[in-house]
N, C-alpha and C. Protein backbone atom coordinates (compact mmCIF):
# COMPACT_ATOMS: atom_id res chain seq x y z
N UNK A 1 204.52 152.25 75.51
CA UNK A 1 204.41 153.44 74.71
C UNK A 1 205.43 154.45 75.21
N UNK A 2 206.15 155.08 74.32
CA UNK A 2 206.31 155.12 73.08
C UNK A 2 207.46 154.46 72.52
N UNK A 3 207.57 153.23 73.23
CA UNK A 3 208.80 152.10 72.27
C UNK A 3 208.40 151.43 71.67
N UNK A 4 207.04 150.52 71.16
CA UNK A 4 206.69 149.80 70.16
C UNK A 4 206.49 150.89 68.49
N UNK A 5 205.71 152.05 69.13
CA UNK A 5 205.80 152.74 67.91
C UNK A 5 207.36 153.61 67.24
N UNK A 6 208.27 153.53 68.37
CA UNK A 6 209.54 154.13 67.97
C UNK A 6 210.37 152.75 67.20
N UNK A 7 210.18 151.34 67.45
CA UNK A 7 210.53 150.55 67.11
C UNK A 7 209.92 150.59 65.23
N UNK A 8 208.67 150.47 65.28
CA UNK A 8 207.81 150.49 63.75
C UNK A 8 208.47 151.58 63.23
N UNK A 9 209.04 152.68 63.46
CA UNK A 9 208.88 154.08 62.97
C UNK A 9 210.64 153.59 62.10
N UNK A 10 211.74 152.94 62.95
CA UNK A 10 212.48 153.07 62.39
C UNK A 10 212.40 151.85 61.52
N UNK A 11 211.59 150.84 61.51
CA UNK A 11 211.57 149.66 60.87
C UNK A 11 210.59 150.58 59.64
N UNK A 12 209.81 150.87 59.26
CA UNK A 12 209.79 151.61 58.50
C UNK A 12 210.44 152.35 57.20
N UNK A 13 211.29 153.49 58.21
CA UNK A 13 212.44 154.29 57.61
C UNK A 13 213.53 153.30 56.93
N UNK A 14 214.00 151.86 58.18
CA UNK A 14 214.34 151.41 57.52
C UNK A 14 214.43 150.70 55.75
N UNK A 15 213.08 150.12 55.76
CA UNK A 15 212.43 149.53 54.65
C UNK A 15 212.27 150.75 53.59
N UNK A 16 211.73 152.11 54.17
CA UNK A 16 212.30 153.11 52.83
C UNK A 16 213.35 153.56 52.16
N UNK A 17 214.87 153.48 53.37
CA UNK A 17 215.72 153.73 52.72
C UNK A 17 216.51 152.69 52.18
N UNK A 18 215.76 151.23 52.10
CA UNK A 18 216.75 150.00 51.51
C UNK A 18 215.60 149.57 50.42
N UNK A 19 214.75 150.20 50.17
CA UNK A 19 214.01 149.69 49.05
C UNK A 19 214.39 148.88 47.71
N UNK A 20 215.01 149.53 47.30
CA UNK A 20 215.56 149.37 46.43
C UNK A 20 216.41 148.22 46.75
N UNK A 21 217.05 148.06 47.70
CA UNK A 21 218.16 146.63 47.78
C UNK A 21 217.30 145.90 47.69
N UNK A 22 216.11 145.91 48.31
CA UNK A 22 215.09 144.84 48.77
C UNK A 22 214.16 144.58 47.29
N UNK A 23 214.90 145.46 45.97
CA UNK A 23 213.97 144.70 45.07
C UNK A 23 212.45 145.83 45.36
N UNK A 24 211.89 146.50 45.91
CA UNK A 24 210.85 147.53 46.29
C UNK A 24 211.32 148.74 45.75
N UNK A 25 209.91 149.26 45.79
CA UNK A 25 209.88 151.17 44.93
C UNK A 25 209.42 151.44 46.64
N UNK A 26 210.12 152.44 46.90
CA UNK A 26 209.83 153.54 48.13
C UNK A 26 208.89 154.05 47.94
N UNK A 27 208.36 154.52 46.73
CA UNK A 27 207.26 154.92 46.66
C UNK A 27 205.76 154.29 46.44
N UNK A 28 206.11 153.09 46.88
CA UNK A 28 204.90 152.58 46.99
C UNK A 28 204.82 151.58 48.60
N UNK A 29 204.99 152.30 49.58
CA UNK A 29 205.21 151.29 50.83
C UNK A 29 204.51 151.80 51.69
N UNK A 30 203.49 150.36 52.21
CA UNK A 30 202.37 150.22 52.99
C UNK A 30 202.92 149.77 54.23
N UNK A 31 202.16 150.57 54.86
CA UNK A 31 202.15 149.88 56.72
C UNK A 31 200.56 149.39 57.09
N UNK A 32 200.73 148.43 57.31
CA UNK A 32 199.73 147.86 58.29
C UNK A 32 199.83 146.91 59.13
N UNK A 33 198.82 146.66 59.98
CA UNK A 33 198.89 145.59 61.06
C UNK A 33 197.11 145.48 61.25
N UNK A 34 197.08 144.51 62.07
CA UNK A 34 195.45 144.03 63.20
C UNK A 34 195.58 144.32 64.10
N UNK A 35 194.56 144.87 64.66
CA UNK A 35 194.69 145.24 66.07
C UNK A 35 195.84 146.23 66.81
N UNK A 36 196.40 145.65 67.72
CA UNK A 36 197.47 146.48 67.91
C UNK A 36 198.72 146.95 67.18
N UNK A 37 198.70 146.64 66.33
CA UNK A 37 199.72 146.40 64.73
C UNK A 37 198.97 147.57 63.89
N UNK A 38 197.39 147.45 63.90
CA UNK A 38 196.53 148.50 63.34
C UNK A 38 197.55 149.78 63.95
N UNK A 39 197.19 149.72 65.59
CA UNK A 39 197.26 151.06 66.12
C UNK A 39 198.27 151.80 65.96
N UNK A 40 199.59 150.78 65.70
CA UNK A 40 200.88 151.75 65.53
C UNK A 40 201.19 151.58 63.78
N UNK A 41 200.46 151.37 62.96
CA UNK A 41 200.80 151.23 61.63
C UNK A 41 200.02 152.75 61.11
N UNK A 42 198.60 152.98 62.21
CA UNK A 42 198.35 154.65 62.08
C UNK A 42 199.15 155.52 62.48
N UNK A 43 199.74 155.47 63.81
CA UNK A 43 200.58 156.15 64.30
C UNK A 43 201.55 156.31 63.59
N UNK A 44 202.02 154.92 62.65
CA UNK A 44 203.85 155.56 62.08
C UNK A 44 203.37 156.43 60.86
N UNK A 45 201.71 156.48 60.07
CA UNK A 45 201.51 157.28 59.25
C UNK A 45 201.35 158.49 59.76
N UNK A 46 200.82 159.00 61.17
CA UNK A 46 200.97 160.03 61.33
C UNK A 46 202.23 161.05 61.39
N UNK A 47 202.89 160.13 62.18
CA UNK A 47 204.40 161.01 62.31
C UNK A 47 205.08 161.00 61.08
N UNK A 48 205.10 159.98 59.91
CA UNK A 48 205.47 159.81 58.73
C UNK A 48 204.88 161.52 57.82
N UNK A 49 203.30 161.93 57.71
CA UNK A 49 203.22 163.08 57.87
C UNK A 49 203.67 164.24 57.69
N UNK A 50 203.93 164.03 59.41
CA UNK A 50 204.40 165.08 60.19
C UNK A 50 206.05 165.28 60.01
N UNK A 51 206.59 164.54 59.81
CA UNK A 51 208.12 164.79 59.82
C UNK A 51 208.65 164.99 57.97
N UNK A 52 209.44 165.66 58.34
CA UNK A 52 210.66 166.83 57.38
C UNK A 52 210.67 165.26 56.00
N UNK A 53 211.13 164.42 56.83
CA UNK A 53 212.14 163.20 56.31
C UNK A 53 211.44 162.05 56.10
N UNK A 54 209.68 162.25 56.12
CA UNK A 54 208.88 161.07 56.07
C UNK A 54 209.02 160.26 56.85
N UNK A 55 208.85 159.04 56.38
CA UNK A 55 208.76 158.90 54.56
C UNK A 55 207.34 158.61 54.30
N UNK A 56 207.66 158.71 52.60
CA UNK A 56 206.07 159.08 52.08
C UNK A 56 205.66 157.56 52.21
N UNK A 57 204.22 157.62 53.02
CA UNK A 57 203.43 156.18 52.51
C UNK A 57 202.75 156.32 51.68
N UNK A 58 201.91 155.37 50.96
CA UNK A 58 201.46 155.24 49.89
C UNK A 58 199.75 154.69 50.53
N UNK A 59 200.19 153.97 51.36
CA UNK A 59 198.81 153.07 51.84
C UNK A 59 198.97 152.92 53.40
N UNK A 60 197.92 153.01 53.81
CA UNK A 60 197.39 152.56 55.35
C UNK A 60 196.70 151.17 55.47
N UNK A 61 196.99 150.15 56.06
CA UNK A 61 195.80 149.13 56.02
C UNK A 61 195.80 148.58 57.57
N UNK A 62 194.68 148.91 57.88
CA UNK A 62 194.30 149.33 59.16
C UNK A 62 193.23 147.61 59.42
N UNK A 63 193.57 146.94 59.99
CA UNK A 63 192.24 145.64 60.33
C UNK A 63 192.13 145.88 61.66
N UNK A 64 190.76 145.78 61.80
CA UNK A 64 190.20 145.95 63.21
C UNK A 64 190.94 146.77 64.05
N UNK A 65 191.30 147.97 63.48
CA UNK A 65 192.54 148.84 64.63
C UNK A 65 192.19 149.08 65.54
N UNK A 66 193.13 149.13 66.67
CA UNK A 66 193.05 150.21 68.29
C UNK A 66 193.23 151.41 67.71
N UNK A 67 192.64 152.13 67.90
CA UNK A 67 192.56 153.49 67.74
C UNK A 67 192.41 154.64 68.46
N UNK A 68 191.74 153.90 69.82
CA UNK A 68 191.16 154.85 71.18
C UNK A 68 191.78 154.57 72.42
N UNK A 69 191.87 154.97 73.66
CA UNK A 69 192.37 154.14 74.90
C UNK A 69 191.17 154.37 75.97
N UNK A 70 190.48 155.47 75.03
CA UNK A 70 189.00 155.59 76.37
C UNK A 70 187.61 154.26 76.85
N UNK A 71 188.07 153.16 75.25
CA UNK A 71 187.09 151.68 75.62
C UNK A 71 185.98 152.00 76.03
N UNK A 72 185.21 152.67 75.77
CA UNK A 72 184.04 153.62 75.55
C UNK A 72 183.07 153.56 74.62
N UNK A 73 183.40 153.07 73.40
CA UNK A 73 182.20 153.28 72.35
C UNK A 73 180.95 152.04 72.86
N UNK A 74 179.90 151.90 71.94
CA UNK A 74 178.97 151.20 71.94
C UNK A 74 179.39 150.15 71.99
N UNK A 75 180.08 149.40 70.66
CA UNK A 75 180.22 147.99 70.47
C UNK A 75 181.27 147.49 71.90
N UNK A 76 181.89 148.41 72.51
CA UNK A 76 182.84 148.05 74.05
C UNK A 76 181.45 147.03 74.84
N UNK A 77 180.34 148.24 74.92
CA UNK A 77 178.95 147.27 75.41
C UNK A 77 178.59 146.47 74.95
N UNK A 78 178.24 146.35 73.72
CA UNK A 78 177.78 145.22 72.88
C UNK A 78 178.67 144.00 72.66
N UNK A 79 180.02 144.12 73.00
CA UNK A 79 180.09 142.79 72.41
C UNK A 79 181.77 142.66 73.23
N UNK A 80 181.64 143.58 74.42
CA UNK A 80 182.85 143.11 75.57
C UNK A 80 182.79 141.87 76.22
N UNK A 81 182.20 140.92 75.79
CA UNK A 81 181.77 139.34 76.38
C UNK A 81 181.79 138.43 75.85
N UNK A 82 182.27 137.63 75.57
CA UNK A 82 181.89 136.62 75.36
C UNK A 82 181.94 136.86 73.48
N UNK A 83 183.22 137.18 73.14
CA UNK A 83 183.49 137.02 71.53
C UNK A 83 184.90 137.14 71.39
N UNK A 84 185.60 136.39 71.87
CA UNK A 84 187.18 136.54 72.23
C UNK A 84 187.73 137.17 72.71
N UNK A 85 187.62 138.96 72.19
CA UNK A 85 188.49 139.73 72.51
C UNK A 85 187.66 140.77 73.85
N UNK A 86 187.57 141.31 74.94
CA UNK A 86 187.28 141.44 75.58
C UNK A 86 187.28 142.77 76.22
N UNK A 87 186.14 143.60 76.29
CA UNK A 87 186.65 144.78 77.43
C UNK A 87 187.62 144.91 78.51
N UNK A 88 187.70 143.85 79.68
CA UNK A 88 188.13 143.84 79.86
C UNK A 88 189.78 143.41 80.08
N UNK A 89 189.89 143.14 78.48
CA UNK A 89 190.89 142.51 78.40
C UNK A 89 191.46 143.33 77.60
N UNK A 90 190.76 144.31 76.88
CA UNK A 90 191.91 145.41 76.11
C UNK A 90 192.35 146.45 77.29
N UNK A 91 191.31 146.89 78.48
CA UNK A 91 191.86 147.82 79.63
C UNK A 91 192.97 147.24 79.87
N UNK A 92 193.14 146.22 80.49
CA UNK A 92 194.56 145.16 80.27
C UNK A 92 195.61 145.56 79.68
N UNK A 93 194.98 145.40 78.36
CA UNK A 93 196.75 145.85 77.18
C UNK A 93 196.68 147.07 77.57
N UNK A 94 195.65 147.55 77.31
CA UNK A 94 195.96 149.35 77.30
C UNK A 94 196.77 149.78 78.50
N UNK A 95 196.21 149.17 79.69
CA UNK A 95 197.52 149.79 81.31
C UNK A 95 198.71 149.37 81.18
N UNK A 96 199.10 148.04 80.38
CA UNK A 96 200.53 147.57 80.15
C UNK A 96 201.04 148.41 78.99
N UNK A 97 200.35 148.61 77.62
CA UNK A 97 200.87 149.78 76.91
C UNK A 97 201.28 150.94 77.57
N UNK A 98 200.45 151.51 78.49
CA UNK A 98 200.67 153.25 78.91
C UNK A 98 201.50 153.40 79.90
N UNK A 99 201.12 152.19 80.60
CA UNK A 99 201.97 152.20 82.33
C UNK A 99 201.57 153.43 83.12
N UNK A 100 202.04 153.74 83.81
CA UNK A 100 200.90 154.64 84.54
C UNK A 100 201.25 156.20 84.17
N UNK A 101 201.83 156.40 83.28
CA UNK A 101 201.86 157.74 83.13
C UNK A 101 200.17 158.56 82.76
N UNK A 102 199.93 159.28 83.58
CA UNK A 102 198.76 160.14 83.14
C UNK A 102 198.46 160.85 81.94
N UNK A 103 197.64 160.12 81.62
CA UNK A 103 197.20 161.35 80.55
C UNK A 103 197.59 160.63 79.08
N UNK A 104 198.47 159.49 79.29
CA UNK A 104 198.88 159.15 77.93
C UNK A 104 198.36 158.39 76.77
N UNK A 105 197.24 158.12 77.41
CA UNK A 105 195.87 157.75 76.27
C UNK A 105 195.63 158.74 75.51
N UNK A 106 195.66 159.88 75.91
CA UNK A 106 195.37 161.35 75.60
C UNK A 106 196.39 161.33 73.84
N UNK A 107 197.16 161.18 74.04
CA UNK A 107 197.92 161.41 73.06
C UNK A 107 197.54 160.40 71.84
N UNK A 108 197.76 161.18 70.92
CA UNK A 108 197.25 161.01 68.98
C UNK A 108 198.30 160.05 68.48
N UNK A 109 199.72 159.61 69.63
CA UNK A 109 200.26 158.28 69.29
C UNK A 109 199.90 157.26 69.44
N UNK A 110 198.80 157.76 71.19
CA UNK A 110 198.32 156.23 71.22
C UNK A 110 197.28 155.56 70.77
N UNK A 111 196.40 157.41 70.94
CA UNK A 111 195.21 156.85 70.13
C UNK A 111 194.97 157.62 68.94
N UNK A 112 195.14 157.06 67.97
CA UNK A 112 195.01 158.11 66.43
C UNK A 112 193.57 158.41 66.49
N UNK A 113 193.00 158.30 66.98
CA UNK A 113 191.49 158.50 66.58
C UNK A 113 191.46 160.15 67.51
N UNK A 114 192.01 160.01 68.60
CA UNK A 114 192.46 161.81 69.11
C UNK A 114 192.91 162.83 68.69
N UNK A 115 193.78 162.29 67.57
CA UNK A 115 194.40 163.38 66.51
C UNK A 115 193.59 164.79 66.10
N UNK A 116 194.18 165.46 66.15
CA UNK A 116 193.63 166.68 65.62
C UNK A 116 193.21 166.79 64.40
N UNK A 117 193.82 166.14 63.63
CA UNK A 117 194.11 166.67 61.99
C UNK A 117 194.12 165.55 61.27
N UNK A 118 193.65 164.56 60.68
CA UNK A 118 193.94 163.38 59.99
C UNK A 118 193.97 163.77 58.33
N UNK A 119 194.32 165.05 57.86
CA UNK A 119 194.25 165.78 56.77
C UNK A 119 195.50 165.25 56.32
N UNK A 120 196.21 164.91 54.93
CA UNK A 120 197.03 164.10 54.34
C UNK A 120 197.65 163.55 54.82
N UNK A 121 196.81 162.43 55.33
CA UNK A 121 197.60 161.17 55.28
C UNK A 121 197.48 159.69 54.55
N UNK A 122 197.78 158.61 54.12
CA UNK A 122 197.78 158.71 52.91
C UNK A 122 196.50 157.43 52.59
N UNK A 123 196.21 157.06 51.82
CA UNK A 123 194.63 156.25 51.41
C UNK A 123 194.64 155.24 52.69
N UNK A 124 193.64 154.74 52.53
CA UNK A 124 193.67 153.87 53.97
C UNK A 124 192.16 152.56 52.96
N UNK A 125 192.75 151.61 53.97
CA UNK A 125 191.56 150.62 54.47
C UNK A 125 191.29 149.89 54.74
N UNK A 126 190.21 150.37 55.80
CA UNK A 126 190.01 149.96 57.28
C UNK A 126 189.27 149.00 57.20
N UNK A 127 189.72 147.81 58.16
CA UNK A 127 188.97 146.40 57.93
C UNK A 127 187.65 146.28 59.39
N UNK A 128 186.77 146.25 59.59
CA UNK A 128 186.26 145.70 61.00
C UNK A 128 185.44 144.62 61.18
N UNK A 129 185.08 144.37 62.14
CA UNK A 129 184.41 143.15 62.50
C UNK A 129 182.75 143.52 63.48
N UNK A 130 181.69 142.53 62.94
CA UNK A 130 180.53 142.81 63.38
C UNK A 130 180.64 143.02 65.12
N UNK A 131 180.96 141.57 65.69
CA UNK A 131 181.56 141.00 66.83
C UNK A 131 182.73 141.62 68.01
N UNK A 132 183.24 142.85 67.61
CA UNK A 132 184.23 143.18 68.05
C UNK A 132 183.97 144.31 68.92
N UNK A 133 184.88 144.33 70.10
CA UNK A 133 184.57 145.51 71.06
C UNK A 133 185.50 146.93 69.88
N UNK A 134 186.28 146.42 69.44
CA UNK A 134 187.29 147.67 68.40
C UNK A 134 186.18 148.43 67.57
N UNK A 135 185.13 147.75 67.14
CA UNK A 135 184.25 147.85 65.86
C UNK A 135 184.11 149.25 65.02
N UNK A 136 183.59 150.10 66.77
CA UNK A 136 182.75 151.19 66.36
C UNK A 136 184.10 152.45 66.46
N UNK A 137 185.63 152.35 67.01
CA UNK A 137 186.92 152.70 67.02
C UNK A 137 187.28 152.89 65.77
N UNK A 138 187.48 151.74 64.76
CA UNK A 138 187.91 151.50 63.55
C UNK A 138 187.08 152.35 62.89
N UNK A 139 185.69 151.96 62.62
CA UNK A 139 185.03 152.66 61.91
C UNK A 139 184.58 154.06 62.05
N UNK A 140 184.80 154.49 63.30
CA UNK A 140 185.33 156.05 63.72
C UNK A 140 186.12 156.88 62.88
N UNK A 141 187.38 156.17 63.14
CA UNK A 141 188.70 156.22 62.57
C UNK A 141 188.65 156.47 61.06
N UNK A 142 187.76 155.52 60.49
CA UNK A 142 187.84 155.74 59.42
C UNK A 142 186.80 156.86 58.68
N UNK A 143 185.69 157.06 58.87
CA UNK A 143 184.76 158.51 59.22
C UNK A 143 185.67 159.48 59.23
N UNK A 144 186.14 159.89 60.36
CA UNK A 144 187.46 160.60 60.35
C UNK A 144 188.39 161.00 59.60
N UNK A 145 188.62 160.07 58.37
CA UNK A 145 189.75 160.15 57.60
C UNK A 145 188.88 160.59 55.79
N UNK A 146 188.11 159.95 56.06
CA UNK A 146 187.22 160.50 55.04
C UNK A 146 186.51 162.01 55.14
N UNK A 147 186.39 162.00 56.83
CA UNK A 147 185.96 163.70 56.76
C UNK A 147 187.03 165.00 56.16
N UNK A 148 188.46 164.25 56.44
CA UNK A 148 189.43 165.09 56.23
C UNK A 148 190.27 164.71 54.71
N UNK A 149 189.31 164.41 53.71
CA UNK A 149 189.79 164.46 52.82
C UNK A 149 190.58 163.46 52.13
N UNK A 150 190.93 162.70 52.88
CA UNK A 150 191.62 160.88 52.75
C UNK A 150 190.88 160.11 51.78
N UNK A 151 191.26 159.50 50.87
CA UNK A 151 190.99 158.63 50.48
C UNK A 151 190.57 156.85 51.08
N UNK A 152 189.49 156.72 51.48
CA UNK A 152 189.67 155.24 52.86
C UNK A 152 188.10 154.49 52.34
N UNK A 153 188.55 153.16 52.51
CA UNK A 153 187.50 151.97 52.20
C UNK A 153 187.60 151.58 53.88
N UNK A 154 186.11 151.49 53.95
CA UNK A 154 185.96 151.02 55.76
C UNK A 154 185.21 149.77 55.35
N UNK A 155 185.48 148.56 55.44
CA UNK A 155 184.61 147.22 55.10
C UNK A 155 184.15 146.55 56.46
N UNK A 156 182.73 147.19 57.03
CA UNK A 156 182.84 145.54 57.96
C UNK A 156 181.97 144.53 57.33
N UNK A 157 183.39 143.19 58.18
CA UNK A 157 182.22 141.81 57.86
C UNK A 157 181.83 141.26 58.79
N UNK A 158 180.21 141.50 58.94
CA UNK A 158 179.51 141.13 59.31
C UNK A 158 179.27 139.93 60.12
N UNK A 159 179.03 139.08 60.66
CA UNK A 159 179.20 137.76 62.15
C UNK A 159 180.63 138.13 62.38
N UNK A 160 181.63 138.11 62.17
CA UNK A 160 182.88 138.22 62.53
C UNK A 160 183.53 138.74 64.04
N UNK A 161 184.30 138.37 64.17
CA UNK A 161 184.73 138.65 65.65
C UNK A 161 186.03 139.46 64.89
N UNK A 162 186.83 139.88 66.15
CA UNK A 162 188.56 140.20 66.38
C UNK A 162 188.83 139.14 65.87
N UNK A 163 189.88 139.18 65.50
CA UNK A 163 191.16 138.14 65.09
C UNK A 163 190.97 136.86 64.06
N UNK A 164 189.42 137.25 63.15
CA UNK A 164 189.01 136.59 61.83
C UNK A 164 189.78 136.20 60.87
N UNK A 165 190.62 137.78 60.86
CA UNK A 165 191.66 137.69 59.41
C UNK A 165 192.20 136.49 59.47
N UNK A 166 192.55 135.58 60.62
CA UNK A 166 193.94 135.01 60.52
C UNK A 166 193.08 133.25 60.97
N UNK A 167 191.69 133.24 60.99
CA UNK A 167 190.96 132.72 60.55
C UNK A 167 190.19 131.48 60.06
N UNK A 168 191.19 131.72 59.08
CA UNK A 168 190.98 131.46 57.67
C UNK A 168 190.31 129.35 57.54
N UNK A 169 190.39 128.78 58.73
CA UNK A 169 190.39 127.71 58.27
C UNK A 169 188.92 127.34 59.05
N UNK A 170 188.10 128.62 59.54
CA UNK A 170 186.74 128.31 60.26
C UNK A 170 185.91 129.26 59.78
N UNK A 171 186.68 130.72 58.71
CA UNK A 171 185.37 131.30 58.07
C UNK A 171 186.02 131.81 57.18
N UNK A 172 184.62 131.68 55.66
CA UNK A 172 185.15 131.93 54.47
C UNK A 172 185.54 133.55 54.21
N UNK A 173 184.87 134.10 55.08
CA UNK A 173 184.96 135.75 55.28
C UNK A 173 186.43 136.00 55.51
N UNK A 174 187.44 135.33 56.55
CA UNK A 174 189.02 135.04 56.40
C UNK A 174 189.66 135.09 54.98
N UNK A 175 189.00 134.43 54.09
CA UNK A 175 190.31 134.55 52.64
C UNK A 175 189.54 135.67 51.96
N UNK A 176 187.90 136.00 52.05
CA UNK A 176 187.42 137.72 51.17
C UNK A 176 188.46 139.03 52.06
N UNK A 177 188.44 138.63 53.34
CA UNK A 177 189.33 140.06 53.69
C UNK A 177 190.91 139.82 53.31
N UNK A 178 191.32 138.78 52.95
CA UNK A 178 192.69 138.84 52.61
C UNK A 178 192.35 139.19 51.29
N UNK A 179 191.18 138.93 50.93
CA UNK A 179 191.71 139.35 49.28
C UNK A 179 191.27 140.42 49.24
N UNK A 180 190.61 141.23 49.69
CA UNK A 180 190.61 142.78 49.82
C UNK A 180 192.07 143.60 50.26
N UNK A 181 192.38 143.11 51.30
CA UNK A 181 193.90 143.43 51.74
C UNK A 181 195.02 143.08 50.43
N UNK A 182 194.93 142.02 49.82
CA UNK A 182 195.74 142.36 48.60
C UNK A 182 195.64 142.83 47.50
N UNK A 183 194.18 143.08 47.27
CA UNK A 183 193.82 144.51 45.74
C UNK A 183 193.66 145.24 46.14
N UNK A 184 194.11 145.96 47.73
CA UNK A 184 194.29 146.95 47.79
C UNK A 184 195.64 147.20 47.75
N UNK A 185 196.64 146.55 48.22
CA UNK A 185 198.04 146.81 47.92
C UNK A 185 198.81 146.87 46.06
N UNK A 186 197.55 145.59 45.35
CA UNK A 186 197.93 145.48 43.95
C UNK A 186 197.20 147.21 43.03
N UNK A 187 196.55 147.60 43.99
CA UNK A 187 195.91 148.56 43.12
C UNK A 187 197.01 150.16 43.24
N UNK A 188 198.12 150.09 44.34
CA UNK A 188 199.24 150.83 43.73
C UNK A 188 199.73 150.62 42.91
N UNK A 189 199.97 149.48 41.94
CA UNK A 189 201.03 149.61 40.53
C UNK A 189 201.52 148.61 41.28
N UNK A 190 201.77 148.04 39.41
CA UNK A 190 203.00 146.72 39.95
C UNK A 190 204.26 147.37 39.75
N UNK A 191 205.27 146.45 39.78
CA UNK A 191 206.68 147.48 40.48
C UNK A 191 207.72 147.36 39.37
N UNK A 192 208.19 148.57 39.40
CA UNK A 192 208.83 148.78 38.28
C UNK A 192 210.02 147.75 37.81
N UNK A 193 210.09 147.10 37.25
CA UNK A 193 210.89 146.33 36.76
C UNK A 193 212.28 146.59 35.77
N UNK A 194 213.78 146.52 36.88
CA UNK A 194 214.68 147.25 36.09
C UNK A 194 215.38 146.20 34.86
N UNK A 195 215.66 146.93 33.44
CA UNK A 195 216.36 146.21 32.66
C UNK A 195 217.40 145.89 32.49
C-alpha cells in the first residue's frame, strides 16, 4: 500500500480514456474485484470521487470485499477457522499490504469502510458469504453506503465460504452470483452502437 491501488487507479484512467478505442462508453465503466480486488476496486471509487479528473464510475461491484484492517468484527470469530480463508491468515496479507508503517490501516485507502463520507459514490453491489471471516466487513460497507445515500444491493449467500464465486464447479450458488454480477453490469444500458 499504496502501489497496488496506484497501479488500479491508473489502469482505470487508463480504460476511461481509451474507451472508445476499446469499442466501450466511458460512461458506463465498472470496477470490481473479490476480496482484495474488492478492497482496491472501493478505493479507486473513492479517489475516482474525490479527484477534479475522475473518472466517473458508473458501478461498484464489490464480492466479499476487504474493507477493514482492524479483523475485528464478529464473523472474524465465527468463522476464522476452519473455512478456507482465515483470521489468521488475512493479519498476514494485511502486515504484507501495510508493512510496518503505523497507523496505515487507519487510512480510507486501505480500509474504505473508515472513510468519512461514502456520500456519491457510485451504485454498488456487494456480494458476501455466510462462511467468511470478510462477511460482517462487506456487509458493513455496504450499510454504509446505503446510509449515505448510494444506491447498493448487499446479497449474502448463505453456506458459502470466501472464494465461492470462482467456485463454480462444487456450488450452484457460484453461477446465481455470477449471474447477479452480470445483470448488474447489463442493467447500465447496452452500448451504444456506432453507424
Amino acid at each position: 500500500f499504496p502501489g497496488p491501488l496506484e497501479d488500479c487507479l491508473a489502469a482505470t484512467r487508463w480504460c476511461a480514456d481509451h474507451a472508445g478505442d476499446l469499442g466501450g462508453d466511458p460512461g458506463r465503466l465498472v470496477v470490481g474485484g473479490d476480496s482484495a480486488g474488492g478492497n482496491l476496486a472501493a478505493a479507486v471509487a473513492l479517489v475516482a470521487r474525490d479527484a477534479p479528473d475522475g473518472p466517473a464510475i458508473a458501478l461498484q461491484l464489490l464480492v466479499y470485499p476487504v474493507t477493514d484492517a482492524r479483523c475485528d468484527s464478529p464473523s472474524y470469530r465465527e468463522n476464522g477457522t476452519g473455512y478456507l480463508l482465515t483470521a489468521g491468515g488475512m493479519r498476514w496479507f494485511w502486515a504484507h499490504y501495510l508493512g510496518d508503517r503505523p497507523g496505515a490501516g487507519d487510512d480510507p485507502l486501505a480500509s474504505p469502510l473508515r472513510a468519512p463520507d461514502l456520500g456519491g459514490l457510485p451504485r454498488a453491489l456487494v456480494i458476501t458469504a455466510e462462511f467468511d471471516p470478510l462477511r460482517d466487513e462487506g456487509e458493513a460497507y455496504a450499510s454504509r453506503l446505503a446510509e449515505a445515500g448510494v444506491e447498493v444491493t448487499c446479497s449474502r449467500y448463505d453456506g458459502m465460504l470466501h472464494g465461492f464465486l470462482g467456485m463454480g464447479l462444487l456450488f450452484e450458488e457460484a453461477a446465481q452470483a455470477v449471474h447477479e454480477v452480470g445483470a448488474a453490469v447489463r442493467a447500465l444500458g447496452a452500448p451504444a452502437v456506432a453507424g
